[in-house]
N, C-alpha and C. Protein backbone atom coordinates (compact mmCIF):
# COMPACT_ATOMS: atom_id res chain seq x y z
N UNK A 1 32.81 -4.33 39.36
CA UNK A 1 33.41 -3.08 38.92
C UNK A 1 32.32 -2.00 38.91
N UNK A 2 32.64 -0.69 39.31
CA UNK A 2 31.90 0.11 39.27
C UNK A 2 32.01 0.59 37.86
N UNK A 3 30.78 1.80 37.80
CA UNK A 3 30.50 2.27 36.62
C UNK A 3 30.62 3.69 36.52
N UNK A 4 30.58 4.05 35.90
CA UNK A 4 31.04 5.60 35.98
C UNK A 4 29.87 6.24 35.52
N UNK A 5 30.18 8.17 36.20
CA UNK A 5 28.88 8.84 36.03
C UNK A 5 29.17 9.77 35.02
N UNK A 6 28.33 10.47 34.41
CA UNK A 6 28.75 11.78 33.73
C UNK A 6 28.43 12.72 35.10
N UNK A 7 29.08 14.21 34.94
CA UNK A 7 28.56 15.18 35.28
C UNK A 7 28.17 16.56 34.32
N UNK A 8 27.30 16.98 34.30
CA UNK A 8 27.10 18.28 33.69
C UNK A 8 27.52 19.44 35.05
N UNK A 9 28.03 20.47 33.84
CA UNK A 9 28.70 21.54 35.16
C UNK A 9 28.40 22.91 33.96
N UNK A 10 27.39 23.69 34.20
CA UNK A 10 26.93 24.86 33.68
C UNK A 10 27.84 25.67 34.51
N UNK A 11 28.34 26.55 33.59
CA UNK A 11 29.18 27.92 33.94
C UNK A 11 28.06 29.31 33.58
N UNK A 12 28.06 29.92 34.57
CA UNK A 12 26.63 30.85 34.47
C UNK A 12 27.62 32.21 33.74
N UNK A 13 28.92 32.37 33.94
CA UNK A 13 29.42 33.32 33.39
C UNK A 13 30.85 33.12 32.26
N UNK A 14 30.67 31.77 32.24
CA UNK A 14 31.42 30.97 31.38
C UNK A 14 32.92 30.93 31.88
N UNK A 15 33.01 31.14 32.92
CA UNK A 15 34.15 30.99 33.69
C UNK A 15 34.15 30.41 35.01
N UNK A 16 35.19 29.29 35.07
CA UNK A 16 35.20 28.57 36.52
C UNK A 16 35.17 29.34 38.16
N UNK A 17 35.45 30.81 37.43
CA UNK A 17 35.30 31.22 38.95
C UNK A 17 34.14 32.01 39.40
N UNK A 18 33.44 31.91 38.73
CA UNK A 18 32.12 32.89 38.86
C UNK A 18 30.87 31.39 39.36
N UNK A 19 29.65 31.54 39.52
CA UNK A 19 28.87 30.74 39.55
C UNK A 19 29.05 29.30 38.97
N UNK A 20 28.48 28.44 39.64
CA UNK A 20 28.14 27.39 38.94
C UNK A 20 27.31 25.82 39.22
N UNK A 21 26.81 25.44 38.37
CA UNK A 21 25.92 24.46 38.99
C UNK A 21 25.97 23.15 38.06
N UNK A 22 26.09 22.04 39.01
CA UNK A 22 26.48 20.84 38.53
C UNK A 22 25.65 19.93 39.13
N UNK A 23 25.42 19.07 38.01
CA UNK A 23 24.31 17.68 38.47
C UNK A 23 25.09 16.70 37.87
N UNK A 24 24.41 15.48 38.41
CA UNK A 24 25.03 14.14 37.89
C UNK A 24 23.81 13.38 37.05
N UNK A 25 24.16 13.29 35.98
CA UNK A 25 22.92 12.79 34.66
C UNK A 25 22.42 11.44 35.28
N UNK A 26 21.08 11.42 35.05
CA UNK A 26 20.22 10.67 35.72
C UNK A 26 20.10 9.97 37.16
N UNK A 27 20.31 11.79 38.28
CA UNK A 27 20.23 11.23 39.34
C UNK A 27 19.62 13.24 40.13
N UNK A 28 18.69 12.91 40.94
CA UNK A 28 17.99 14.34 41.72
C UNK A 28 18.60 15.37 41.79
N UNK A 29 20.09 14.99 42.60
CA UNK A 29 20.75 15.79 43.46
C UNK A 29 21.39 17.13 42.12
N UNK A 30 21.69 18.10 43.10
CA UNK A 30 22.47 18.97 42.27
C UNK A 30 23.30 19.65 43.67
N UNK A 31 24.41 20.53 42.86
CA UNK A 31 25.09 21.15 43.28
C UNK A 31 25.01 22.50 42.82
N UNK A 32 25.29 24.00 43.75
CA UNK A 32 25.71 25.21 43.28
C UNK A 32 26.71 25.59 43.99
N UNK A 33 27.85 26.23 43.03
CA UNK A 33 29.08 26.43 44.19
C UNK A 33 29.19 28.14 43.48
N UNK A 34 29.30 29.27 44.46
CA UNK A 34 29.58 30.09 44.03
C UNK A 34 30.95 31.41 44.82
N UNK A 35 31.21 32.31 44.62
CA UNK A 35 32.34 32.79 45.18
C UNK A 35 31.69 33.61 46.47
N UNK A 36 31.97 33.69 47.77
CA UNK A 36 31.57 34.66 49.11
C UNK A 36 30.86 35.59 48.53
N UNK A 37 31.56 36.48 47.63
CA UNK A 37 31.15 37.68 48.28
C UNK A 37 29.91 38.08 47.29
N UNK A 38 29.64 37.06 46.40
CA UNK A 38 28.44 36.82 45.72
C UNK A 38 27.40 35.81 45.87
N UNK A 39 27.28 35.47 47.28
CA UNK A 39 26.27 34.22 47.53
C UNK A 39 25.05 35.21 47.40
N UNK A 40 24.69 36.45 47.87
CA UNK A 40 23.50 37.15 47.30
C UNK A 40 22.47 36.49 46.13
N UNK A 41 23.63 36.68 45.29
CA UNK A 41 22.93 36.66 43.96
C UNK A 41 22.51 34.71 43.32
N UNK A 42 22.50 34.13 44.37
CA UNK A 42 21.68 32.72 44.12
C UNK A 42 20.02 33.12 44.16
N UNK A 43 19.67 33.76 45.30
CA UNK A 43 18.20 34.08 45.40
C UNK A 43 17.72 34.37 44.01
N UNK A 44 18.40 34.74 43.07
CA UNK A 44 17.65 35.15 41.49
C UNK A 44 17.99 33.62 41.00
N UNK A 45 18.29 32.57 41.38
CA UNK A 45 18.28 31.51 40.44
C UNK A 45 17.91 30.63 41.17
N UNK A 46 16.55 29.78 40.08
CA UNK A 46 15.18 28.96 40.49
C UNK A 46 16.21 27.89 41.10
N UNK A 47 17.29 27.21 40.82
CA UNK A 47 17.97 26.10 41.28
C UNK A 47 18.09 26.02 42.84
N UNK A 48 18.31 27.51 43.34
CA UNK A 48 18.41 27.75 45.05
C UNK A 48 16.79 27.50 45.10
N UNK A 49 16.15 27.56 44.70
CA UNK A 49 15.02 27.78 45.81
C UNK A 49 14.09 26.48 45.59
N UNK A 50 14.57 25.50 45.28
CA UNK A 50 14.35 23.74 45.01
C UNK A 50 14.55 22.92 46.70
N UNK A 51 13.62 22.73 46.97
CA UNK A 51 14.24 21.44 48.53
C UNK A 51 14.81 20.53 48.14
């Protein structure tokens, strides 16, 4: 049987449709998902600019 993960999911404007960035607790990877016509505004957050 598998095991299950948590995820953390930070809301940068406390709403699902604005920014946001999600990792899975005790594991590298992350995610940022944000709306078109504001992909600009990742360059101001340290999370984009991680390899």
């Amino acid at each position: 049987m598998t095991r299950g993960r948590q995820i953390k999911i930070y809301l940068a404007e406390g709403s699902v449709t604005g920014i946001r960035h999600a990792e899975i607790v005790n594991w590298t990877g992350q995610a940022l998902t944000v709306p078109r016509k504001r992909v600009k505004e990742l360059g101001d957050w340290e999370e984009s600019q991680k390899n």
